[in-house]
Protein backbone atom coordinates (compact mmCIF):
# COMPACT_ATOMS: atom_id res chain seq x y z
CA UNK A 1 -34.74 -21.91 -14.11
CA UNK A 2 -31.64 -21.65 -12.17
CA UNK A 3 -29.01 -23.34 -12.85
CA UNK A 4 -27.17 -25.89 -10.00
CA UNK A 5 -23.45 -25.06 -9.03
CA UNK A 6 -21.62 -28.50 -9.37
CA UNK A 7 -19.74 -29.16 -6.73
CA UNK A 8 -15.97 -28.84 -6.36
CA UNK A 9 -13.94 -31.83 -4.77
CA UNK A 10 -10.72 -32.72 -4.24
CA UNK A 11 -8.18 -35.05 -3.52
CA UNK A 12 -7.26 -35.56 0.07
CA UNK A 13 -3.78 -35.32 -1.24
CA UNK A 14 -5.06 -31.50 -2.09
CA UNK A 15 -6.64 -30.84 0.61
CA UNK A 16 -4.03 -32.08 3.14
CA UNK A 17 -1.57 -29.89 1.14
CA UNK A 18 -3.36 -26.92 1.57
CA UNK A 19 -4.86 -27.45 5.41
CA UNK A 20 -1.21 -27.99 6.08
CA UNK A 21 -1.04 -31.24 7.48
CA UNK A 22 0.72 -34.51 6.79
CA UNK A 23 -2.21 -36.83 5.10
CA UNK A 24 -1.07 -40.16 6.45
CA UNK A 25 -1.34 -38.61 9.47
CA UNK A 26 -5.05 -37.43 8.83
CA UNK A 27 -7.94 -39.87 10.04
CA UNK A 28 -8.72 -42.85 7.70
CA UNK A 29 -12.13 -40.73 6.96
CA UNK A 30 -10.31 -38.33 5.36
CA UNK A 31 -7.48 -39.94 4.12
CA UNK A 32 -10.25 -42.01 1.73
CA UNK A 33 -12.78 -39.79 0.62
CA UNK A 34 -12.58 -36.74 -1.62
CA UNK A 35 -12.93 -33.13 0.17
CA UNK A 36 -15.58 -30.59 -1.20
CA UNK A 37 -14.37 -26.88 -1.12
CA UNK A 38 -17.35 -26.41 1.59
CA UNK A 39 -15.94 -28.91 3.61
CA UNK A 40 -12.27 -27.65 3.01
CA UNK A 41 -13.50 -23.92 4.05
CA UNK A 42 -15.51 -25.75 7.51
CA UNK A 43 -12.32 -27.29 8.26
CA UNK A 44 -10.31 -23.75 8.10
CA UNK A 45 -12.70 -22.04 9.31
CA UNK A 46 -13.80 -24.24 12.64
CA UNK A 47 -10.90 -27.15 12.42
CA UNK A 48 -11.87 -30.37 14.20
CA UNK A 49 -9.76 -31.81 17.38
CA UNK A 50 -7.91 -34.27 15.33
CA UNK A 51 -6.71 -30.87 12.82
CA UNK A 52 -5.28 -28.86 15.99
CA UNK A 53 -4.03 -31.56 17.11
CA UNK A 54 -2.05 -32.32 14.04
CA UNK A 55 -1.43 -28.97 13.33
CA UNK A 56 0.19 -27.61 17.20
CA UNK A 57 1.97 -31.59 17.39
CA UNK A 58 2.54 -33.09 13.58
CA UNK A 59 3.86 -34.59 12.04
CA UNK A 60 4.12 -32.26 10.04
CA UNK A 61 4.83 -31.88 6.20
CA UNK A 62 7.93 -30.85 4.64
CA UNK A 63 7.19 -27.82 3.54
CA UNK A 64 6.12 -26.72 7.20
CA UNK A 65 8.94 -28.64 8.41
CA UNK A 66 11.56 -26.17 5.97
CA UNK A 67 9.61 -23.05 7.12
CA UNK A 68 9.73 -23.80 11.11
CA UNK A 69 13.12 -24.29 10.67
CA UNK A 70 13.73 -21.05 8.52
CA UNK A 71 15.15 -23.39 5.70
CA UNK A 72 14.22 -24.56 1.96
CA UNK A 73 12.57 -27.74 1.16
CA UNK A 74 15.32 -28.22 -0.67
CA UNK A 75 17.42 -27.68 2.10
CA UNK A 76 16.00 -30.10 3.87
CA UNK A 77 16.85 -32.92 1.04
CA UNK A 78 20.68 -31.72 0.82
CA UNK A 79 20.35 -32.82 4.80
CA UNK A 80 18.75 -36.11 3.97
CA UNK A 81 15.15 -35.08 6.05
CA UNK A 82 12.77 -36.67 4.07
CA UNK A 83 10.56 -38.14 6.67
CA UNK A 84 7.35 -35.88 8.53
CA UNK A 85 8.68 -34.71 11.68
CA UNK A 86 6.88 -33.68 15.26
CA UNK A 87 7.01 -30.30 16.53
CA UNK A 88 9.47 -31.82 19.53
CA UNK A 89 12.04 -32.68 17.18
CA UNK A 90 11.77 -29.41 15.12
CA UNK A 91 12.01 -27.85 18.16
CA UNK A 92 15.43 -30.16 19.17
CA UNK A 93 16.89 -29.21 15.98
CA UNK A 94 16.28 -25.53 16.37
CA UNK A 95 17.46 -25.97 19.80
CA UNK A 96 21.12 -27.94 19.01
CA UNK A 97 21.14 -26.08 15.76
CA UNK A 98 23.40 -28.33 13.74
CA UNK A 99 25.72 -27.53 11.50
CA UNK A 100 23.65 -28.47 8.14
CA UNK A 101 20.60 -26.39 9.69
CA UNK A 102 23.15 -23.43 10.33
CA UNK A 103 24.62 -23.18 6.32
CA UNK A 104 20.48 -23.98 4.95
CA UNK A 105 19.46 -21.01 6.72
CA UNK A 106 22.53 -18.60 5.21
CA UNK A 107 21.97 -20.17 1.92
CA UNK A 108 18.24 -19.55 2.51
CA UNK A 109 19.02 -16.20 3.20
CA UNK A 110 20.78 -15.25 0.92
CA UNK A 111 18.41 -16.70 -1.63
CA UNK A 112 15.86 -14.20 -0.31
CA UNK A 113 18.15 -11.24 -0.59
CA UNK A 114 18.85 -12.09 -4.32
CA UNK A 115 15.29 -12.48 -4.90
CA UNK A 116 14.45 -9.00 -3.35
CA UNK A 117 17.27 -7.47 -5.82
CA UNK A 118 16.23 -8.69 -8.72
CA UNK A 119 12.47 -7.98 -7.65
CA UNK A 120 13.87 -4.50 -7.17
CA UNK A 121 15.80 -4.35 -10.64
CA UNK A 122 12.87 -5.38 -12.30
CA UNK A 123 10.40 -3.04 -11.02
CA UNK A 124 13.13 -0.33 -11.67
CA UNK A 125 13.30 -1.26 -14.88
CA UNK A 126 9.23 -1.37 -15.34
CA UNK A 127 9.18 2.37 -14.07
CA UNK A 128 12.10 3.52 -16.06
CA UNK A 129 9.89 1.88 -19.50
CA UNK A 130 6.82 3.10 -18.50
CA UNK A 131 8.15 6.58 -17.87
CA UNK A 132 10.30 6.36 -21.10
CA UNK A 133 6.66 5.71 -23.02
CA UNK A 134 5.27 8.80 -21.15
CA UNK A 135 8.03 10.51 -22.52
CA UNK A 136 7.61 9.48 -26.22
CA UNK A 137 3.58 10.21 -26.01
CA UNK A 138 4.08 14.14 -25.35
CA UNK A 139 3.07 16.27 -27.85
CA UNK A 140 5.36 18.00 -30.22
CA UNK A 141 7.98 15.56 -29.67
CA UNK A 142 9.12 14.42 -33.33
C-alpha cells in the first residue's frame, strides 16, 4: 500500500518572502490562505500577472529594496527606510545618489571584502590542516 505524501504549506508570510514580493501588496487571496510548495513552485515557475507586476513595479521588500540599491538591510535602517518602496523611487535614489546611499554602499563594500578575506584565511587554514594530517599519516614517520 503506498503511502500518501502530506502536503507541505506555508505561511503567506513564507511564501511572499521567498517569491520576493511585499505581502501586503499581494492579492487578498493570497495574503489569507496558506501556500502549498506545488503552488509556490507554479507561481515561480509560470508567475501570474499580479506577480510580474509586483515584481518589475513593487513595492518591493526590504531586502530587494537593500540589494537594488547595492546596500545592507541594515543600511537601509541607519537611513531610516523602513517602508516598501516602488521601483521609481529606487530608481530616484540611485539616480540623485544621496549622501547616506553613497557611505551604505562603501560600508557595504567593504563588508564584502572582509568577508572574502576571512573566507580566504579560513580555507587557507583548512588546506594547510588537512595537508599537515597527510603529512603525519606517511609511513615511517615516528
Amino acid at each position: 500500500m503506498a503511502r500518501q505524501r502530506s502536503v507541505q504549506t506555508m505561511k503567506p508570510a513564507t511564501a511572499a518572502k521567498k517569491l520576493g514580493i511585499h505581502l501586503e501588496a499581494a492579492p487578498a487571496e493570497f495574503r489569507d490562505g496558506m501556500v502549498s510548495r506545488e503552488e509556490l513552485d507554479a507561481l515561480q515557475a509560470d508567475p501570474p500577472e499580479w506577480l510580474r507586476e509586483l515584481r518589475a513595479n513593487g513595492p518591493h521588500p526590504r531586502p530587494v529594496v537593500a540589494d537594488r540599491l547595492g546596500v545592507s538591510i541594515s543600511g537601509l535602517a541607519r537611513a531610516e527606510i523602513t517602508e516598501p518602496l516602488t521601483t521609481a523611487q529606487i530608481a530616484a535614489l540611485k539616480e540623485e545618489v544621496p549622501e547616506w546611499l553613497r557611505r551604505e554602499r562603501i560600508i557595504r563594500a567593504e563588508a564584502q571584502r572582509e568577508e572574502a578575506r576571512l573566507k580566504a584565511d579560513r580555507e587557507q587554514a583548512r588546506l594547510k590542516a588537512a595537508g599537515s594530517a597527510e603529512v603525519a599519516r606517511r609511513p615511517g614517520r615516528g
